[in-house]
C-alpha atoms as a PDB file:
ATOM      1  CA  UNK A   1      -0.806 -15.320 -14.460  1.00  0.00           C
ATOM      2  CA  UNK A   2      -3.938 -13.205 -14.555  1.00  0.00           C
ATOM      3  CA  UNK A   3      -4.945 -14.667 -11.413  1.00  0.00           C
ATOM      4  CA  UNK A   4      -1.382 -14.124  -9.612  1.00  0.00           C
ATOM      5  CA  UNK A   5      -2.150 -10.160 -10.930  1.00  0.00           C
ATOM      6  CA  UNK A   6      -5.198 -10.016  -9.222  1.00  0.00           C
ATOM      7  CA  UNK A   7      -3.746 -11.592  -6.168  1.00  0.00           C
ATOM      8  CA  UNK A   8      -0.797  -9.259  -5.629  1.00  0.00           C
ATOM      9  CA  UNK A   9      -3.749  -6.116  -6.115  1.00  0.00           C
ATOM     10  CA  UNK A  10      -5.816  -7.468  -3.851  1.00  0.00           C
ATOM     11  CA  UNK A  11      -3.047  -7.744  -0.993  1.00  0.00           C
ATOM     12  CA  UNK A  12      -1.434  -4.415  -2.078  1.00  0.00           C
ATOM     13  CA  UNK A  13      -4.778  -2.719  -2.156  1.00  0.00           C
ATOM     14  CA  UNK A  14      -5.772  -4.466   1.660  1.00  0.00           C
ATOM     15  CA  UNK A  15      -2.377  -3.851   3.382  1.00  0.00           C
ATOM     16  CA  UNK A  16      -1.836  -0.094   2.063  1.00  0.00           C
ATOM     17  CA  UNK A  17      -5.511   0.734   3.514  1.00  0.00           C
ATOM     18  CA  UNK A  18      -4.816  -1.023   7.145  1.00  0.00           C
ATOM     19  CA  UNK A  19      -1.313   0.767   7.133  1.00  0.00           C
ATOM     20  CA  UNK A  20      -1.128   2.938  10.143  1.00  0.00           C
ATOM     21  CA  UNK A  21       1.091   6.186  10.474  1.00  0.00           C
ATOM     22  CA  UNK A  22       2.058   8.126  13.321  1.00  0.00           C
ATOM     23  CA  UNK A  23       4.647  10.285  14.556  1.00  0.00           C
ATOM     24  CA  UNK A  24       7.192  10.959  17.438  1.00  0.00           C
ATOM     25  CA  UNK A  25       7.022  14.827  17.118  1.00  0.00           C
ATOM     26  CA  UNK A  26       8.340  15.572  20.543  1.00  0.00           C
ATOM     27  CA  UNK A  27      11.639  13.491  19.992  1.00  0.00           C
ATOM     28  CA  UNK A  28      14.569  15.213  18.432  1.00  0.00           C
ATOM     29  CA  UNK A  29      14.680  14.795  15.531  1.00  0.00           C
ATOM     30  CA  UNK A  30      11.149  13.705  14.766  1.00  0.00           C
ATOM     31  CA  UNK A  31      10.548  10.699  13.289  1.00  0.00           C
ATOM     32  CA  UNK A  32       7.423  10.085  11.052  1.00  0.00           C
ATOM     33  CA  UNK A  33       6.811   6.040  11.246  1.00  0.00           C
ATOM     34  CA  UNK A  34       4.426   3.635   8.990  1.00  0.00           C
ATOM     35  CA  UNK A  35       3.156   0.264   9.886  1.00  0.00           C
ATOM     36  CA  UNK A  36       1.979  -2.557   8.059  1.00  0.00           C
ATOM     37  CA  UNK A  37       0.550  -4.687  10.779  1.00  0.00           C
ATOM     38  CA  UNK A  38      -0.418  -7.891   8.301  1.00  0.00           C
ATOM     39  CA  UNK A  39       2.487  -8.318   6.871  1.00  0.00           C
ATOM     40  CA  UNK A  40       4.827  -7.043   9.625  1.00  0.00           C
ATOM     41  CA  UNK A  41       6.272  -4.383   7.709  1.00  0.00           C
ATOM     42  CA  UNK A  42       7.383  -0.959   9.601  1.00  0.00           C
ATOM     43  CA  UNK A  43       9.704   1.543   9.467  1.00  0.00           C
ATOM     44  CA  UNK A  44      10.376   5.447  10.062  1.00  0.00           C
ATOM     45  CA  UNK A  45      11.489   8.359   8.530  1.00  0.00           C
ATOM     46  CA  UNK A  46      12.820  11.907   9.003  1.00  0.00           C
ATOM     47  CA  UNK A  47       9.909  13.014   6.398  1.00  0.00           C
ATOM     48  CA  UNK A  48       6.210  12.983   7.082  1.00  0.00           C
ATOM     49  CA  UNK A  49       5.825  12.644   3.200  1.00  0.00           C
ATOM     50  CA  UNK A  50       7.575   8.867   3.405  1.00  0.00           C
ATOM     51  CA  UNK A  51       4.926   7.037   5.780  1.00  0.00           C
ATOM     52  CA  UNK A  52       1.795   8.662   3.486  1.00  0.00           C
ATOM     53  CA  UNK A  53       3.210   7.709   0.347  1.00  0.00           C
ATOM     54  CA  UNK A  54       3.990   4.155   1.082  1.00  0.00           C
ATOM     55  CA  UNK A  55       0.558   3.936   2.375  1.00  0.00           C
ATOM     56  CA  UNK A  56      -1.340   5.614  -0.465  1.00  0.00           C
ATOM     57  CA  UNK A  57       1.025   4.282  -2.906  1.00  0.00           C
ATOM     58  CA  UNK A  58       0.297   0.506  -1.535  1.00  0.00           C
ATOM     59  CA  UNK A  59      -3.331   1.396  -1.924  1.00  0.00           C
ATOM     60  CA  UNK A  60      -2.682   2.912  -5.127  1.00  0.00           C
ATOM     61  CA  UNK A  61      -1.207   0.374  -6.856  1.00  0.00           C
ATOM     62  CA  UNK A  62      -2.955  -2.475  -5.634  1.00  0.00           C
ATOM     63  CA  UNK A  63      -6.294  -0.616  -7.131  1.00  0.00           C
ATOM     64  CA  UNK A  64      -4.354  -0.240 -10.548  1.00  0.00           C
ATOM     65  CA  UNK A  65      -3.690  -3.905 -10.947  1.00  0.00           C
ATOM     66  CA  UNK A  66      -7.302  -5.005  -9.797  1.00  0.00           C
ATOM     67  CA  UNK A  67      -8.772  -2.546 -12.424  1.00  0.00           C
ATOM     68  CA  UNK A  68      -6.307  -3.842 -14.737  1.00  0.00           C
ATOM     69  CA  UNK A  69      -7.520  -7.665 -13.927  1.00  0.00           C
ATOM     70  CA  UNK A  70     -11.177  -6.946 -14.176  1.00  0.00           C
ATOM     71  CA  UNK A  71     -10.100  -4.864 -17.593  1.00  0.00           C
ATOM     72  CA  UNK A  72      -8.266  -7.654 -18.846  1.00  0.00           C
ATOM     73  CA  UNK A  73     -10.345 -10.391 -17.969  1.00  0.00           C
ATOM     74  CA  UNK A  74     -14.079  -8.642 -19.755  1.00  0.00           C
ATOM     75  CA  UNK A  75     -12.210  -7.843 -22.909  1.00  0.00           C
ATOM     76  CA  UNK A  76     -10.887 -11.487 -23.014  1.00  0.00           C
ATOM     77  CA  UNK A  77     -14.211 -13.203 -22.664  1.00  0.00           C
ATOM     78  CA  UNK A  78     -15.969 -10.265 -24.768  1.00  0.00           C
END
């Protein structure tokens, strides 16, 4: 399991900082897009706040449960 856990981090932590975010400003209404090219994952939103917290959150997370892992697996073999 501890190895699935470091796994999912990993590809959270890869894909959220190779997500790209633009935006179609001169369309009406604007749309504020994210993609996640690896993984083929892409979508748009009336909010610029949307694409940059996917992204961050993505990297965010995946850091979290790669710090938890290494955590985890030095106070186990301590």
């Amino acid at each position: 399991m501890k190895w699935v856990i470091l796994i999912a981090g990993v590809f959270l932590f890869f894909n959220g900082m190779f997500t790209r975010t633009y935006s179609f400003d001169n369309e009406s209404p604007a749309r504020h897009c994210y993609q996640m090219d690896y993984i083929g994952l892409y979508g748009c939103f009336g909010s610029p706040m949307m694409p940059a917290l996917i992204a961050w959150g993505a990297s965010l997370i995946g850091a979290g449960l790669i710090a938890w892992s290494v955590f985890r697996g030095r106070h186990k073999s301590a």
